[in-house]
ModelCIF file with pLDDT and N, C-alpha, C, O atoms, coordinates in Angstrom:
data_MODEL
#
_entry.id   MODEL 
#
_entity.id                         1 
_entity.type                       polymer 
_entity.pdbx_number_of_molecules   1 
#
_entity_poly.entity_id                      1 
_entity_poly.type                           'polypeptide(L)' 
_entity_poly.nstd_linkage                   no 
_entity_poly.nstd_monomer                   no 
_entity_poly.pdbx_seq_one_letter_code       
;(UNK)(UNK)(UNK)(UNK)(UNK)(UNK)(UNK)(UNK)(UNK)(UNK)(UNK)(UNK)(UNK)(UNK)(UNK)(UNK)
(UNK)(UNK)(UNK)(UNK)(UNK)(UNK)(UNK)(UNK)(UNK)(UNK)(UNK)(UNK)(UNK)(UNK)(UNK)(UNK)
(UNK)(UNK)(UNK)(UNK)(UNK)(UNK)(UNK)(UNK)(UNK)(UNK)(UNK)(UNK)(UNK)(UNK)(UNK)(UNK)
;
_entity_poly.pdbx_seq_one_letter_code_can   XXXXXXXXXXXXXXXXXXXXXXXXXXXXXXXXXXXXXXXXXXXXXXXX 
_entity_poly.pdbx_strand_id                 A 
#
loop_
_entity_poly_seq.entity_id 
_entity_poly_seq.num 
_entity_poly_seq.mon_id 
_entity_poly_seq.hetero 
1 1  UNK n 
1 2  UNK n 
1 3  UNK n 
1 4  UNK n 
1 5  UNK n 
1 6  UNK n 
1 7  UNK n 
1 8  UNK n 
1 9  UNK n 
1 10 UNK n 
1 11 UNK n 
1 12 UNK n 
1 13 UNK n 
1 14 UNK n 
1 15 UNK n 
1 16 UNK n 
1 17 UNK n 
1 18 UNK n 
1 19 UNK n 
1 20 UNK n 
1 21 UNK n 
1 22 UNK n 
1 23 UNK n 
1 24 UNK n 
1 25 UNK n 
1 26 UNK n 
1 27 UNK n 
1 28 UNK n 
1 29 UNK n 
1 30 UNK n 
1 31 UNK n 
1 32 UNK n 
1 33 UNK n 
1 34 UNK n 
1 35 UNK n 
1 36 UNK n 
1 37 UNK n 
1 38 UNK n 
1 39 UNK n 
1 40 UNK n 
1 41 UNK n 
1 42 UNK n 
1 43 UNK n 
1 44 UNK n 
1 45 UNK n 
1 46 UNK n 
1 47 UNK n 
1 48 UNK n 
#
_struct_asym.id          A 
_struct_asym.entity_id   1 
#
loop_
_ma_qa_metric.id 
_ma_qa_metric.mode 
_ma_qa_metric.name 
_ma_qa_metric.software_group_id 
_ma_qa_metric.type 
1 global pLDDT . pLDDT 
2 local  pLDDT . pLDDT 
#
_ma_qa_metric_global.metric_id      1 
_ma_qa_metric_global.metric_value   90.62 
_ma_qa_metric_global.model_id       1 
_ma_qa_metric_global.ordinal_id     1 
#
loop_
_ma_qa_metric_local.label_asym_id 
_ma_qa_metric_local.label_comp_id 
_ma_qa_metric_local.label_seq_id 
_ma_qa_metric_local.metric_id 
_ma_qa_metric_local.metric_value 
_ma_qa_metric_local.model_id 
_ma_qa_metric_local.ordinal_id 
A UNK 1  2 67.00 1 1  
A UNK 2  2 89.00 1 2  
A UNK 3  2 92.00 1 3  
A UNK 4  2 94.00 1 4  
A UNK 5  2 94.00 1 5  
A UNK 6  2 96.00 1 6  
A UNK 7  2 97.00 1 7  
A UNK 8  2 97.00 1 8  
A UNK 9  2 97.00 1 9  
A UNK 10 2 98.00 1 10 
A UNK 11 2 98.00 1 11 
A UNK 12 2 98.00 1 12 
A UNK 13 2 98.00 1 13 
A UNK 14 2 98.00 1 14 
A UNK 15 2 97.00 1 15 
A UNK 16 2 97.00 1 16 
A UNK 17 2 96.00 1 17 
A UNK 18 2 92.00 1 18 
A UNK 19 2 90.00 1 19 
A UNK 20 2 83.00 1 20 
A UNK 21 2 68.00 1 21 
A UNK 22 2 70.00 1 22 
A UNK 23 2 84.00 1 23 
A UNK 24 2 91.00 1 24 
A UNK 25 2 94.00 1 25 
A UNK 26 2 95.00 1 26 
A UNK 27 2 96.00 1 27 
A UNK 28 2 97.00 1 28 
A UNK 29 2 97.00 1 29 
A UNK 30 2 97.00 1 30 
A UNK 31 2 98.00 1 31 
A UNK 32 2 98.00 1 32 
A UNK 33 2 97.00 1 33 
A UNK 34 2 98.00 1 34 
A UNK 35 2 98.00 1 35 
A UNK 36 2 97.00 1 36 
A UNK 37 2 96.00 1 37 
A UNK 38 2 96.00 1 38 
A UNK 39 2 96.00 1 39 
A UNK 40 2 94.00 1 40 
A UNK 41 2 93.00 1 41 
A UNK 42 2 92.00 1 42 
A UNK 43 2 84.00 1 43 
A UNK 44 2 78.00 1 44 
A UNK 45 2 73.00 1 45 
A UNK 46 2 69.00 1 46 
A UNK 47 2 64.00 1 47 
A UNK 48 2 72.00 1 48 
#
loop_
_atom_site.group_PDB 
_atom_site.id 
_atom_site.type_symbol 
_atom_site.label_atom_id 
_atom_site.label_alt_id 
_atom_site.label_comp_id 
_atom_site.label_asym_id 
_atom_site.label_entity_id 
_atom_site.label_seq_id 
_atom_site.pdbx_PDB_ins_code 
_atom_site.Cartn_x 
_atom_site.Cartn_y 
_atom_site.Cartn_z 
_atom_site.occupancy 
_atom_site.B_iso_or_equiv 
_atom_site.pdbx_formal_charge 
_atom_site.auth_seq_id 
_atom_site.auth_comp_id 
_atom_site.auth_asym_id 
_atom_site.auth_atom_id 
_atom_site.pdbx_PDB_model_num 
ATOM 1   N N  . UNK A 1 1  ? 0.811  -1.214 0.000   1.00 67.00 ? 1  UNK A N  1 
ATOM 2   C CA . UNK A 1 1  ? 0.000  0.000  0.000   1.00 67.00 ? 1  UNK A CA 1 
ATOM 3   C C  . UNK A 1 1  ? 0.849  1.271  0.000   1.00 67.00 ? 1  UNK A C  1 
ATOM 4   O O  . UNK A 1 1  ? 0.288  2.364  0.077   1.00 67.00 ? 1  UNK A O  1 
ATOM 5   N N  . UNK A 1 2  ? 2.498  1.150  -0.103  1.00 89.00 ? 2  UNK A N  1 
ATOM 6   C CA . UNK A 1 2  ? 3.020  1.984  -0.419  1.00 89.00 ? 2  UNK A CA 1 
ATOM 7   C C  . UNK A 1 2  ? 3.764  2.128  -1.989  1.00 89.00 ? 2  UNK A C  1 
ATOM 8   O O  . UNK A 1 2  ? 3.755  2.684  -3.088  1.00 89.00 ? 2  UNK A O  1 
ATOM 9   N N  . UNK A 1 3  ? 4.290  1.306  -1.247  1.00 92.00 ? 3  UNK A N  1 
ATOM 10  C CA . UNK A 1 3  ? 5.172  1.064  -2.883  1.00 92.00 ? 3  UNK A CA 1 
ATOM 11  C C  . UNK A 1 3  ? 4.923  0.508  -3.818  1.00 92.00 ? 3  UNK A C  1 
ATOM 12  O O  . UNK A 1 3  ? 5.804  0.431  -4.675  1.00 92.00 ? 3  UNK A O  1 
ATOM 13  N N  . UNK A 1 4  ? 4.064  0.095  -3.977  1.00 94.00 ? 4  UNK A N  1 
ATOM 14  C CA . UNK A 1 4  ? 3.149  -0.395 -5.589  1.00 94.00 ? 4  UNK A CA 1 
ATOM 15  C C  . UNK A 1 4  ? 2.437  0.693  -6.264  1.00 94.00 ? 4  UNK A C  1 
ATOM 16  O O  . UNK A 1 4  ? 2.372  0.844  -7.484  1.00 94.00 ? 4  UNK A O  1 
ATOM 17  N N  . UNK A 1 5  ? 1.582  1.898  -4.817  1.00 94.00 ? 5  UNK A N  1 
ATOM 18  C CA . UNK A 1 5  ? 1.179  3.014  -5.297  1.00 94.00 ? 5  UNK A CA 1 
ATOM 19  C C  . UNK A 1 5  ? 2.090  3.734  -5.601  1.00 94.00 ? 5  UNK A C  1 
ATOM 20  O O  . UNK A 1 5  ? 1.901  4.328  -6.662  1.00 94.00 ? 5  UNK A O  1 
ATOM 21  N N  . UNK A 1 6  ? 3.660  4.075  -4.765  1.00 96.00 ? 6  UNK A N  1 
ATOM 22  C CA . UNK A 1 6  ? 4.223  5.086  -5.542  1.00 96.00 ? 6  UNK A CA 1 
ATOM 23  C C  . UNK A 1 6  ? 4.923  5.121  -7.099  1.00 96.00 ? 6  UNK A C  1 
ATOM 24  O O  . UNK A 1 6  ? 5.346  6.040  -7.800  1.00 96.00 ? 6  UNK A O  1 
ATOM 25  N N  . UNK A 1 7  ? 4.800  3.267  -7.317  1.00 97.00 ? 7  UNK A N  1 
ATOM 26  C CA . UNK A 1 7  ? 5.588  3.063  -8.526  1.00 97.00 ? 7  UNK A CA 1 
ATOM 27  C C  . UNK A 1 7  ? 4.315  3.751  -9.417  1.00 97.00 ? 7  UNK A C  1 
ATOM 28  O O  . UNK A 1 7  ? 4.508  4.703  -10.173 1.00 97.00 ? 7  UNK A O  1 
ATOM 29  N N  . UNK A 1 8  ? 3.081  3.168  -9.227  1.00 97.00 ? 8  UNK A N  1 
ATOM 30  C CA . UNK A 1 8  ? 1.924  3.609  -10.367 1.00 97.00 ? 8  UNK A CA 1 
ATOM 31  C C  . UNK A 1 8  ? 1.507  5.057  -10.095 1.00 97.00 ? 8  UNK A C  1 
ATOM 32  O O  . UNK A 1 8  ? 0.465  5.326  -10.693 1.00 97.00 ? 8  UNK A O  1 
ATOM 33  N N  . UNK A 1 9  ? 1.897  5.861  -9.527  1.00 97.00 ? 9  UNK A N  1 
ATOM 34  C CA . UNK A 1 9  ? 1.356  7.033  -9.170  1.00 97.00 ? 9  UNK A CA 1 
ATOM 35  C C  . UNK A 1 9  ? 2.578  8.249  -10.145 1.00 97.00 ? 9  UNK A C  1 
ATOM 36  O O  . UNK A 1 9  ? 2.249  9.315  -10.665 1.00 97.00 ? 9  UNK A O  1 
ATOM 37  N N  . UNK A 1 10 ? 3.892  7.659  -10.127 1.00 98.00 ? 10 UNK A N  1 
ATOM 38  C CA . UNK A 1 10 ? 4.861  7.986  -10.839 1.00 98.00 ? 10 UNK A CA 1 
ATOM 39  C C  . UNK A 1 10 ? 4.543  7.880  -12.364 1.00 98.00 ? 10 UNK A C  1 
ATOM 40  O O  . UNK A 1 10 ? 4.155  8.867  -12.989 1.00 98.00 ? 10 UNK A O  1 
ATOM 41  N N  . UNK A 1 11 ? 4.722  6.613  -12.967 1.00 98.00 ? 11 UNK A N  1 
ATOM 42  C CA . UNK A 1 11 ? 4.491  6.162  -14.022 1.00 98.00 ? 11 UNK A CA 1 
ATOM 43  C C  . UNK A 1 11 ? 3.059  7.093  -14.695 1.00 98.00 ? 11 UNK A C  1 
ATOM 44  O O  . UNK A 1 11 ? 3.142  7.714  -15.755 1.00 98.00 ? 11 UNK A O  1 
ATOM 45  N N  . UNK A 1 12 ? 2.126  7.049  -14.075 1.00 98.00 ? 12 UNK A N  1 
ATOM 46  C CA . UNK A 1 12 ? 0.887  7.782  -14.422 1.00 98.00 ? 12 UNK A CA 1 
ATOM 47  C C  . UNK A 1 12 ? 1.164  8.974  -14.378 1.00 98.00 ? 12 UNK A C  1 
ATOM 48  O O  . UNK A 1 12 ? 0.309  9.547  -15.054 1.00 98.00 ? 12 UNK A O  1 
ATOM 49  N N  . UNK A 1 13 ? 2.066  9.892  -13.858 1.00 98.00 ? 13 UNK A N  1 
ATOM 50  C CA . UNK A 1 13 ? 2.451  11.322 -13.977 1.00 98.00 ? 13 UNK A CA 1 
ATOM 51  C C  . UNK A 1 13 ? 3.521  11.222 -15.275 1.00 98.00 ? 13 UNK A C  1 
ATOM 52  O O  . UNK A 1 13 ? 3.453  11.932 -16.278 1.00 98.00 ? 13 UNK A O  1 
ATOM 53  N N  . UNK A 1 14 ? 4.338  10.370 -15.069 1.00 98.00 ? 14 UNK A N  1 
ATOM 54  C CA . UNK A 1 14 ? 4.930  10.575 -16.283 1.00 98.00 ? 14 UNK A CA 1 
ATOM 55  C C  . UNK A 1 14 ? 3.869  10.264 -17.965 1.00 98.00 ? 14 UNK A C  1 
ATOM 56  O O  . UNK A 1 14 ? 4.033  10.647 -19.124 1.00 98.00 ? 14 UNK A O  1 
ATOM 57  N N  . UNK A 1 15 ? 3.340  9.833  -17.625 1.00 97.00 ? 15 UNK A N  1 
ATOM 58  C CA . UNK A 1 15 ? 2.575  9.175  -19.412 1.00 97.00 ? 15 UNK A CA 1 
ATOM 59  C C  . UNK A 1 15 ? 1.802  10.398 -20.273 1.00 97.00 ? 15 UNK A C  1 
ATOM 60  O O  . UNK A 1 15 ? 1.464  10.098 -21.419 1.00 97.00 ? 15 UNK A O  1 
ATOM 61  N N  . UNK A 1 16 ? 1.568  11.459 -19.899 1.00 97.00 ? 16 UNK A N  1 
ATOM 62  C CA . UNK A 1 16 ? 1.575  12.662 -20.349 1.00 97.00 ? 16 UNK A CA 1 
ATOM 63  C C  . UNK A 1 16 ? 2.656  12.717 -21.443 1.00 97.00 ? 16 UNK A C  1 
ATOM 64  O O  . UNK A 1 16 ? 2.425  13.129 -22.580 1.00 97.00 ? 16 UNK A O  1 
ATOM 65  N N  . UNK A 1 17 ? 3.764  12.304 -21.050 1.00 96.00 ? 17 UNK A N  1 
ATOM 66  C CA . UNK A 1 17 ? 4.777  12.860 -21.984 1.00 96.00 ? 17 UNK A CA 1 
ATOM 67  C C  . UNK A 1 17 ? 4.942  11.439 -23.594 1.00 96.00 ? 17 UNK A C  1 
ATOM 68  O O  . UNK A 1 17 ? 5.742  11.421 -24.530 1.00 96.00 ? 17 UNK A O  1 
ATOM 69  N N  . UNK A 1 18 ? 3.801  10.483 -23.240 1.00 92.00 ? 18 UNK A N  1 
ATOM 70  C CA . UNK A 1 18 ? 3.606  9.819  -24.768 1.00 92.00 ? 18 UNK A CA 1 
ATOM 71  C C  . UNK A 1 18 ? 2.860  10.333 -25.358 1.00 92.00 ? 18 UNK A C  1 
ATOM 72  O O  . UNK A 1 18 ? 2.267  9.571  -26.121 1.00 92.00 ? 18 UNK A O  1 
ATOM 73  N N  . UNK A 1 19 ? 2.500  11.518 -25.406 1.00 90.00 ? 19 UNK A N  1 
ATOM 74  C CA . UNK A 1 19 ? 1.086  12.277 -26.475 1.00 90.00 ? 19 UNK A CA 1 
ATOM 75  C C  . UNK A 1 19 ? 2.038  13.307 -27.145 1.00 90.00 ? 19 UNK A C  1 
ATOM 76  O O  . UNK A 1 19 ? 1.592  13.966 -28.083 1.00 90.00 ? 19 UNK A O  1 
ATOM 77  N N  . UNK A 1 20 ? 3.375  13.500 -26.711 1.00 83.00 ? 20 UNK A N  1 
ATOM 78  C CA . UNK A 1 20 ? 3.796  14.317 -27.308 1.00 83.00 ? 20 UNK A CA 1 
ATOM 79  C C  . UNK A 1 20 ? 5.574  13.712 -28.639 1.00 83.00 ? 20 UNK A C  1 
ATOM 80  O O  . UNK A 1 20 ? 6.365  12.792 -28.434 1.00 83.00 ? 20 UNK A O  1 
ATOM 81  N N  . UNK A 1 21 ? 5.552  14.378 -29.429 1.00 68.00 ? 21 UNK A N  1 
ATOM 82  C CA . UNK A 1 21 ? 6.223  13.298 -30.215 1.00 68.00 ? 21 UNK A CA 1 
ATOM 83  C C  . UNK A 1 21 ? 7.652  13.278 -29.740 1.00 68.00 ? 21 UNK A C  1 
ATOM 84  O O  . UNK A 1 21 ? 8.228  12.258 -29.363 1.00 68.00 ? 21 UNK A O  1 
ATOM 85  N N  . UNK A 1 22 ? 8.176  14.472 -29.786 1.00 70.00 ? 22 UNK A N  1 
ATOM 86  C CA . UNK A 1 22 ? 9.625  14.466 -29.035 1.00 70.00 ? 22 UNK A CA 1 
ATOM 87  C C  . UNK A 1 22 ? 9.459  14.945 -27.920 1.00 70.00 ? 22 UNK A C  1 
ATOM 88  O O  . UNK A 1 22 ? 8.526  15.743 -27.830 1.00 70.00 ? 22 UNK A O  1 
ATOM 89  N N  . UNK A 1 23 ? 10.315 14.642 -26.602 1.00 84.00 ? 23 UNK A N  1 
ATOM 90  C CA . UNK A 1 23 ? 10.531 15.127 -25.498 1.00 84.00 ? 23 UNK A CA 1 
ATOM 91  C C  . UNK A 1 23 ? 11.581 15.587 -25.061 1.00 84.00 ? 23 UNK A C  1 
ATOM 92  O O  . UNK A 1 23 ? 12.572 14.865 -24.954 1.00 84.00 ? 23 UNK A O  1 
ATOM 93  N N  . UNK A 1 24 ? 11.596 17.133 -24.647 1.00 91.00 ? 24 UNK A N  1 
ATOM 94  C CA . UNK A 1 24 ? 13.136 17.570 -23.784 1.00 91.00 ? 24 UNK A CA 1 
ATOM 95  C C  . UNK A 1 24 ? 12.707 17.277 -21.976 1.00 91.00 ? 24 UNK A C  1 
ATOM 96  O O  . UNK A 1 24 ? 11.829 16.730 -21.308 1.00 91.00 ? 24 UNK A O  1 
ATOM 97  N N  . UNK A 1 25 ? 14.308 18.251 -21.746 1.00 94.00 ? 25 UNK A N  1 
ATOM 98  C CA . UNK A 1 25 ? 14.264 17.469 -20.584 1.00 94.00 ? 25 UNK A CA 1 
ATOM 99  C C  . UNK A 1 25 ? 13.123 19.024 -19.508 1.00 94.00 ? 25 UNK A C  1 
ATOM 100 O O  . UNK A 1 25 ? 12.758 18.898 -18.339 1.00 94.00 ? 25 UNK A O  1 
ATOM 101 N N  . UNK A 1 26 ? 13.023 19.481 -19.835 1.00 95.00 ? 26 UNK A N  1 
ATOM 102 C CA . UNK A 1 26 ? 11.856 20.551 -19.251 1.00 95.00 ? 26 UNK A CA 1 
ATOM 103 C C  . UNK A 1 26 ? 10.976 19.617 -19.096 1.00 95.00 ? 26 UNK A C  1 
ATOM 104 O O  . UNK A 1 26 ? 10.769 19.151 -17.976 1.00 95.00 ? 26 UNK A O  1 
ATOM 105 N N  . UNK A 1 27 ? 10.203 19.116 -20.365 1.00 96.00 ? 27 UNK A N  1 
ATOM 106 C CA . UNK A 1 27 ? 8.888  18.205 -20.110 1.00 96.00 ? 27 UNK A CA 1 
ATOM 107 C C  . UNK A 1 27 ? 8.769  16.745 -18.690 1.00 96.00 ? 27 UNK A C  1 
ATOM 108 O O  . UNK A 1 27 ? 7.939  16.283 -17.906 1.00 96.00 ? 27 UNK A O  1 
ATOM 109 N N  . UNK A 1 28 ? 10.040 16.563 -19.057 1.00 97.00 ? 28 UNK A N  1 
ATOM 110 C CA . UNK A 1 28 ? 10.392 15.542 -17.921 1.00 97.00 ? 28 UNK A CA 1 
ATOM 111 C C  . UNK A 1 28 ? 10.641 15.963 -16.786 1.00 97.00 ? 28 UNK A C  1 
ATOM 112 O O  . UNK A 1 28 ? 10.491 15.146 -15.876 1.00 97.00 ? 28 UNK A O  1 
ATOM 113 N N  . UNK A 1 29 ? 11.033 17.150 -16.479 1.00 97.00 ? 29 UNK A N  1 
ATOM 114 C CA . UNK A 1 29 ? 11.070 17.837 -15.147 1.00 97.00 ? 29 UNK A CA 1 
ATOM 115 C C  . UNK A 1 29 ? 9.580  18.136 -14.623 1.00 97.00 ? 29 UNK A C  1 
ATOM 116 O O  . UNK A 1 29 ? 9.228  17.900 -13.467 1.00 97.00 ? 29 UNK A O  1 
ATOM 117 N N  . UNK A 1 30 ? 8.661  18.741 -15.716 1.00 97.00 ? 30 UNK A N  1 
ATOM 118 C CA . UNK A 1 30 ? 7.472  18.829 -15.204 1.00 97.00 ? 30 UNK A CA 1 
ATOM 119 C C  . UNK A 1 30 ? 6.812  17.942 -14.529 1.00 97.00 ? 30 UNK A C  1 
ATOM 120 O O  . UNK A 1 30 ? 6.434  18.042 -13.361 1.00 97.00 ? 30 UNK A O  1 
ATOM 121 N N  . UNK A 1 31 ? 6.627  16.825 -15.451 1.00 98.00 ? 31 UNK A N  1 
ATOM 122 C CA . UNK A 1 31 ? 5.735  15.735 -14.948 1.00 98.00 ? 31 UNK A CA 1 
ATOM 123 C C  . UNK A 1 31 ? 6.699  14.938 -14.063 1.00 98.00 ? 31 UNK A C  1 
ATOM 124 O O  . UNK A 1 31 ? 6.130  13.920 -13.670 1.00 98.00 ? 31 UNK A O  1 
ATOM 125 N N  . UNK A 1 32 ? 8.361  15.067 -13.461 1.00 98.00 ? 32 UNK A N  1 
ATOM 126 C CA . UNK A 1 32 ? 8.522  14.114 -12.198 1.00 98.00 ? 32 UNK A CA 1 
ATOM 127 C C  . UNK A 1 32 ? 7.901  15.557 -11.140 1.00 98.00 ? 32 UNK A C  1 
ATOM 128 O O  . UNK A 1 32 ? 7.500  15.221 -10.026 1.00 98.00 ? 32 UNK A O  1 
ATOM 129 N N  . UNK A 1 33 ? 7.859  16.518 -11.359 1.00 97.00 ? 33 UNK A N  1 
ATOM 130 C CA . UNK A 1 33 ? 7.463  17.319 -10.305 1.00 97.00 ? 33 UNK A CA 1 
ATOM 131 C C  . UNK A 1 33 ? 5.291  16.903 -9.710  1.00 97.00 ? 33 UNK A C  1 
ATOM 132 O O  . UNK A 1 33 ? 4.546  16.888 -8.731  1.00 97.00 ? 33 UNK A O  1 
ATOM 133 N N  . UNK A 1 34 ? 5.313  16.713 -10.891 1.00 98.00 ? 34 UNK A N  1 
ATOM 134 C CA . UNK A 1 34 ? 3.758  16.117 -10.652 1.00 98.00 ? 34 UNK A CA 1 
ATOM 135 C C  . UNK A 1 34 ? 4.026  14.684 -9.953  1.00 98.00 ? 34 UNK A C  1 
ATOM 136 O O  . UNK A 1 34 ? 3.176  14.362 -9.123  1.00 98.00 ? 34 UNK A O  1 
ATOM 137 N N  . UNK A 1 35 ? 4.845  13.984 -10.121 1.00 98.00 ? 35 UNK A N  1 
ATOM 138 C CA . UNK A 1 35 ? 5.311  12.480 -9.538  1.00 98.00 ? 35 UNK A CA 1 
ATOM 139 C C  . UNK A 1 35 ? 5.772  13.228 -7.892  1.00 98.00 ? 35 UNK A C  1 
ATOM 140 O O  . UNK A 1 35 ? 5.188  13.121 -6.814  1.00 98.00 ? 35 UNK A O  1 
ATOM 141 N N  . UNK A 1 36 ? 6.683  13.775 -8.149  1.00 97.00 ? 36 UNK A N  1 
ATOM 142 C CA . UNK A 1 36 ? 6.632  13.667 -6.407  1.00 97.00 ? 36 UNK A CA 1 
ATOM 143 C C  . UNK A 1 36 ? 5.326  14.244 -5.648  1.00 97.00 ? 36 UNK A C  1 
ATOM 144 O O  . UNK A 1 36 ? 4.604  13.388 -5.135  1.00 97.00 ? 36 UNK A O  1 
ATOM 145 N N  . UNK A 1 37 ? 5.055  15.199 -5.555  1.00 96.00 ? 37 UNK A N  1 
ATOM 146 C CA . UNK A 1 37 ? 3.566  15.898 -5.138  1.00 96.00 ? 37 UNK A CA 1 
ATOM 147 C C  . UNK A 1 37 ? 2.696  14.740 -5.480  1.00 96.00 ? 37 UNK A C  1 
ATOM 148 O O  . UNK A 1 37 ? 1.605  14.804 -4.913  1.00 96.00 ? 37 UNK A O  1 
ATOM 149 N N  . UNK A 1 38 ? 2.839  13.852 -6.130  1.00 96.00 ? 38 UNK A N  1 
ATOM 150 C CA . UNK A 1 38 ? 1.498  12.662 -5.974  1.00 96.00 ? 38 UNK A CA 1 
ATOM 151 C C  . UNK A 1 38 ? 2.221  11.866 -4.883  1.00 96.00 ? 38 UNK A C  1 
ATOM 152 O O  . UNK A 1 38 ? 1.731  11.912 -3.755  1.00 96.00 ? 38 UNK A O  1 
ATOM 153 N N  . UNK A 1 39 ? 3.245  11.196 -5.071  1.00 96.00 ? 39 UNK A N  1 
ATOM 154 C CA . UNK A 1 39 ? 4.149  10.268 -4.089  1.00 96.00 ? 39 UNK A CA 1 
ATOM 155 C C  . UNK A 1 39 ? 3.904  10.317 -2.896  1.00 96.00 ? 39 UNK A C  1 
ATOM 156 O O  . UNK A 1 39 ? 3.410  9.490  -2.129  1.00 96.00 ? 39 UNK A O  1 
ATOM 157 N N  . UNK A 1 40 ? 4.521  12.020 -2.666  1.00 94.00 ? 40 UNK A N  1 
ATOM 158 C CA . UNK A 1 40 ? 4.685  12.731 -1.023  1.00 94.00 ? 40 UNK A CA 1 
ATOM 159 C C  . UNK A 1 40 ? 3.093  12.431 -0.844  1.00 94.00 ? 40 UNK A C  1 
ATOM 160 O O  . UNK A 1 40 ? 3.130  11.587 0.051   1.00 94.00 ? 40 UNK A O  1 
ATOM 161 N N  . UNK A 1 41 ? 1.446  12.656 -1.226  1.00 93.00 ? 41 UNK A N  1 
ATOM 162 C CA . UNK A 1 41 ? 0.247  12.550 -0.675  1.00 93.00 ? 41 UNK A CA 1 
ATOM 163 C C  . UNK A 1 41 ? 0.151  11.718 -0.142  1.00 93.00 ? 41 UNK A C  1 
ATOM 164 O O  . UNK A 1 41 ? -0.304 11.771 1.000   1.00 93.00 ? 41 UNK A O  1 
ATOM 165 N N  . UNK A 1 42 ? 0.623  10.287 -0.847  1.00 92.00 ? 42 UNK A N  1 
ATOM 166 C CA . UNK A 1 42 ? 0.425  9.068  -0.461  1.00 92.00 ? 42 UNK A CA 1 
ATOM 167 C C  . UNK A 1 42 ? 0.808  8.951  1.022   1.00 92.00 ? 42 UNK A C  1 
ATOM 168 O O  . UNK A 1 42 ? 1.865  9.296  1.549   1.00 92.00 ? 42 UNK A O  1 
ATOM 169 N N  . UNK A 1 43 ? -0.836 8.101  1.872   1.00 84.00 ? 43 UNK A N  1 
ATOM 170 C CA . UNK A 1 43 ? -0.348 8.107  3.289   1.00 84.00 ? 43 UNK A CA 1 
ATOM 171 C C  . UNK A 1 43 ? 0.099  6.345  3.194   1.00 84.00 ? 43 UNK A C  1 
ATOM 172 O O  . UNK A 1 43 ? -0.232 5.473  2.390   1.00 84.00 ? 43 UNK A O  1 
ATOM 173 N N  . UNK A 1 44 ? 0.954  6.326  4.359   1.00 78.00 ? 44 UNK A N  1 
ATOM 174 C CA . UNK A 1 44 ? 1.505  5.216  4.951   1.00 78.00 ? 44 UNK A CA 1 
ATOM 175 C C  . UNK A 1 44 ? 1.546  5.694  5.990   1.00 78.00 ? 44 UNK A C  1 
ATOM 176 O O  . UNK A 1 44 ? 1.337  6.836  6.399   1.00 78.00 ? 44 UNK A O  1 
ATOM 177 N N  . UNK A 1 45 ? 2.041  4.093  6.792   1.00 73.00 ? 45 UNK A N  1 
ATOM 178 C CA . UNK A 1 45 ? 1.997  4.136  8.233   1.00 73.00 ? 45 UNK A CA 1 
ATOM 179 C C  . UNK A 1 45 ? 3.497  5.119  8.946   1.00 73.00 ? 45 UNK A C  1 
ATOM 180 O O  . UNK A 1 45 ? 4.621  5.329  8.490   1.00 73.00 ? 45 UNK A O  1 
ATOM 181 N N  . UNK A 1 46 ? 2.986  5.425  9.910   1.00 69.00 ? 46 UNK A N  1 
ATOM 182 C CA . UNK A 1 46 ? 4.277  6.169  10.395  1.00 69.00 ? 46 UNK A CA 1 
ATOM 183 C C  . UNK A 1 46 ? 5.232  5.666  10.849  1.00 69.00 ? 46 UNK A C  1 
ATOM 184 O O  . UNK A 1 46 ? 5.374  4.692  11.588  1.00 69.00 ? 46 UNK A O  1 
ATOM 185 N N  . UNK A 1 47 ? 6.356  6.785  10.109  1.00 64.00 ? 47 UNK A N  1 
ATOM 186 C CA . UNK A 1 47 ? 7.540  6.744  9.947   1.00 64.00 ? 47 UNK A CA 1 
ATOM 187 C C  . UNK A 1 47 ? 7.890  5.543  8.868   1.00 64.00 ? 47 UNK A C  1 
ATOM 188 O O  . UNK A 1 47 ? 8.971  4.974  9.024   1.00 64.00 ? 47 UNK A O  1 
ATOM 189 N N  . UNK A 1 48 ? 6.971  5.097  7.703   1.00 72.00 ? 48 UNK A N  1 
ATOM 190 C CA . UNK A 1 48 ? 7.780  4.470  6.593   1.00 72.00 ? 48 UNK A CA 1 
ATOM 191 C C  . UNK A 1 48 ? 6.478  5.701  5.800   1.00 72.00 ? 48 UNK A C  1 
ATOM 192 O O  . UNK A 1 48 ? 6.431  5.848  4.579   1.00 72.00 ? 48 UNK A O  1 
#
């Protein structure tokens, strides 16, 4: 309940960037910035 969501919560922030044909690295900065801000929401138990 952590780490299966943060792998798919990542991956799903990144997939934005297959609609577009080439990618720099701006675009990839965007969407890991949407990956962490989803990650960090995710609750788990305390202190993991």
């Amino acid at each position: 309940d952590a780490g299966e969501v943060a792998s798919a919560a990542a991956i799903d922030a990144l997939r934005p960037l297959g609609a577009l044909g080439t990618v720099g690295p701006e675009d990839v900065r965007e969407r890991l910035g949407v990956a962490q801000d989803d990650v960090r929401a995710i609750s788990t138990e305390p202190g993991r």
